[in-house]
C-alpha atoms as a PDB file:
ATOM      1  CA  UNK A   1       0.000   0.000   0.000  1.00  0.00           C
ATOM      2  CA  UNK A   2       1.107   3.333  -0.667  1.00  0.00           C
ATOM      3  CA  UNK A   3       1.702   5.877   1.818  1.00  0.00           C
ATOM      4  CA  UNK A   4      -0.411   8.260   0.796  1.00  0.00           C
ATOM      5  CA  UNK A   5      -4.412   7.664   1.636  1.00  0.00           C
ATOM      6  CA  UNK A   6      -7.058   7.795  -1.104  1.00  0.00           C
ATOM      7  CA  UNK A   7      -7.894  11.116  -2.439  1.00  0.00           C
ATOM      8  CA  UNK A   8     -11.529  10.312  -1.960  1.00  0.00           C
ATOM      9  CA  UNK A   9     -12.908   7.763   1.056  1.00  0.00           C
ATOM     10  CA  UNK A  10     -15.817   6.975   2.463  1.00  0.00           C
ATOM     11  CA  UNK A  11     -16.689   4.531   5.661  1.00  0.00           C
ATOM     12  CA  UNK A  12     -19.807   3.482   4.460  1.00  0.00           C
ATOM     13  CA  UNK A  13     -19.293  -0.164   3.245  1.00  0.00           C
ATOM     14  CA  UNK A  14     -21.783   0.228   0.173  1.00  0.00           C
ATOM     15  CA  UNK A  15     -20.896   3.095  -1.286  1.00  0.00           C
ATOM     16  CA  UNK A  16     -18.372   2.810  -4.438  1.00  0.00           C
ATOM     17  CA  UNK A  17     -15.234   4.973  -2.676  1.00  0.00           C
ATOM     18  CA  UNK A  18     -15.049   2.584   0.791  1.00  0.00           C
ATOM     19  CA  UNK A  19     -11.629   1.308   1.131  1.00  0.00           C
ATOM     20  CA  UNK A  20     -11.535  -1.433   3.906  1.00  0.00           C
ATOM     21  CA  UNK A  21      -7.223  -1.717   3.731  1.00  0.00           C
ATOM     22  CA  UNK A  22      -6.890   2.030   4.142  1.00  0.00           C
ATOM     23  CA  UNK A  23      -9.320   2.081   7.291  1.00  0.00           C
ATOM     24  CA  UNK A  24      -8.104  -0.513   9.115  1.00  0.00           C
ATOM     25  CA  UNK A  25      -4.844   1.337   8.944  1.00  0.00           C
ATOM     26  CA  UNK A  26      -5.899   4.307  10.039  1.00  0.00           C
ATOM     27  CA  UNK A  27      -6.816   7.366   8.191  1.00  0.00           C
ATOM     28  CA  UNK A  28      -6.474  10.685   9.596  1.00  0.00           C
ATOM     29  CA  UNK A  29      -8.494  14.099   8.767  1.00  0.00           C
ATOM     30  CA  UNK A  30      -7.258  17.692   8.803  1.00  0.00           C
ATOM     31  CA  UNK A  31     -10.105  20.415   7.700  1.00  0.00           C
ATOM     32  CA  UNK A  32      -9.126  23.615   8.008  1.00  0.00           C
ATOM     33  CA  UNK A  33      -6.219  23.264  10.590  1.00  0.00           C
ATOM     34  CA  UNK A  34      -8.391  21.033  12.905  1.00  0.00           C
ATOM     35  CA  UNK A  35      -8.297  17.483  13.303  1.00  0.00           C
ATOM     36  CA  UNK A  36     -11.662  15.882  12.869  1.00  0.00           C
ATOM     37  CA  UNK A  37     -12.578  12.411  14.094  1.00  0.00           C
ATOM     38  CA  UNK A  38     -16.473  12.030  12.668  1.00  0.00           C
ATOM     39  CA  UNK A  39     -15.554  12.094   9.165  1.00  0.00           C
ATOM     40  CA  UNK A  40     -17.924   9.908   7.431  1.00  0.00           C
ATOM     41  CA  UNK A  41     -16.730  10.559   3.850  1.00  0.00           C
ATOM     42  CA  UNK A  42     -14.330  13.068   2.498  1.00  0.00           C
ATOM     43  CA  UNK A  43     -12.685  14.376  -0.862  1.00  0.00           C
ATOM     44  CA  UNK A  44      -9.248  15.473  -0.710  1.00  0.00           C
ATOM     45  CA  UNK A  45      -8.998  17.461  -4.274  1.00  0.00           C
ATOM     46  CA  UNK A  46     -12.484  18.292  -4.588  1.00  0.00           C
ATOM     47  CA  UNK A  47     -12.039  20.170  -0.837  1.00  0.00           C
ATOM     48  CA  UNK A  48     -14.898  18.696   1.278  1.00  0.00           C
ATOM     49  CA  UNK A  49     -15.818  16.193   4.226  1.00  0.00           C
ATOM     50  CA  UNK A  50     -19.439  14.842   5.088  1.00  0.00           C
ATOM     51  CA  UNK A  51     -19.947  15.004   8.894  1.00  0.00           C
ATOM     52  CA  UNK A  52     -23.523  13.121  10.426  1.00  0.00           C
ATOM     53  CA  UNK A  53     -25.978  15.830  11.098  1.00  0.00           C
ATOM     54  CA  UNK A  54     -27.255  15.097  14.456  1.00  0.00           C
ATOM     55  CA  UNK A  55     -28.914  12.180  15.201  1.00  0.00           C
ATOM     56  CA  UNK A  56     -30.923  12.146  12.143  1.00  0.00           C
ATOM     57  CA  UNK A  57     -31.520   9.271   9.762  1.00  0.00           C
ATOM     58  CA  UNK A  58     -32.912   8.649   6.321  1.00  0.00           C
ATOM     59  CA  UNK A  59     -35.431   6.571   5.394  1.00  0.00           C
ATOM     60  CA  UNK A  60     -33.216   3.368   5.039  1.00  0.00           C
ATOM     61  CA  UNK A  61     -31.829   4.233   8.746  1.00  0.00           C
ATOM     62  CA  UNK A  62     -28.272   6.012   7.325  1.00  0.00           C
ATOM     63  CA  UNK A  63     -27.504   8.825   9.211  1.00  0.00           C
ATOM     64  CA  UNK A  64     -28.039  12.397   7.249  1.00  0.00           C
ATOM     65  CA  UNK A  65     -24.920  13.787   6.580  1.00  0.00           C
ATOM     66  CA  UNK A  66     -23.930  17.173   5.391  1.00  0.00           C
ATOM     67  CA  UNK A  67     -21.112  18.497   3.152  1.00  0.00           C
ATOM     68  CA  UNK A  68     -18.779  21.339   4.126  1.00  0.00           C
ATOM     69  CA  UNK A  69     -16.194  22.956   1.730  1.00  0.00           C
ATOM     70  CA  UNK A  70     -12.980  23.562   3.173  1.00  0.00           C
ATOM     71  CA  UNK A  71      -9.247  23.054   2.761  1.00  0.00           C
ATOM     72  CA  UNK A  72      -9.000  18.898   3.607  1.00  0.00           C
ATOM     73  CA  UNK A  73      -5.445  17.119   4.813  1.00  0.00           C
ATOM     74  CA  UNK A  74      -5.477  13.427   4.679  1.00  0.00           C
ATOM     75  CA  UNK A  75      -3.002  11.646   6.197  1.00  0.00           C
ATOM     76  CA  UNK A  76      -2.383   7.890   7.771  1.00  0.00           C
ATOM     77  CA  UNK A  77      -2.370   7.747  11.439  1.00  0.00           C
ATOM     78  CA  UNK A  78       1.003   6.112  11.869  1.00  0.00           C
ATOM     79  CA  UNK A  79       2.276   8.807   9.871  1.00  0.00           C
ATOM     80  CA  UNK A  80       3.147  12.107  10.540  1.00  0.00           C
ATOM     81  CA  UNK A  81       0.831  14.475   8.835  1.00  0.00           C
ATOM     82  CA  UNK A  82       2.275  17.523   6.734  1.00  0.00           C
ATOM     83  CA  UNK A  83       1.889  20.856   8.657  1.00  0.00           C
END
């Protein structure tokens, strides 16, 4: 595996951009200077994370997520991540 994490991940096993080798690593999330831990997707050269929205859930019982535009830093957890 490379040591770089997929520009585009998502935790969700269904969806097409889930990556089960690069989770159980560890992948970690800078957006805008601040390290996020409830990530549930993200896009690395598109510039966005989905975070859950509350405790809300669709129809199917997903939880409702929102997208936020920002500056996004991926980075493996037993790596140091570039300031």
């Amino acid at each position: 595996m490379s040591d770089t994490p997929p520009d585009h991940l998502a935790i969700n096993p269904t969806s097409p951009f889930h990556d089960a080798a690069a989770l159980e690593r560890g992948v970690g999330i800078r957006f805008n200077d601040v390290e996020r831990d409830n990530v549930e997707e993200y896009s690395v050269s598109e510039g966005w994370i989905r975070v859950q929205a509350g405790k809300a859930r669709d129809r199917r019982g997903n939880p409702m997520t929102i997208k936020i535009k920002g500056t996004v830093v991926a980075y493996f957890l037993d790596q140091k991540p570039d300031a």
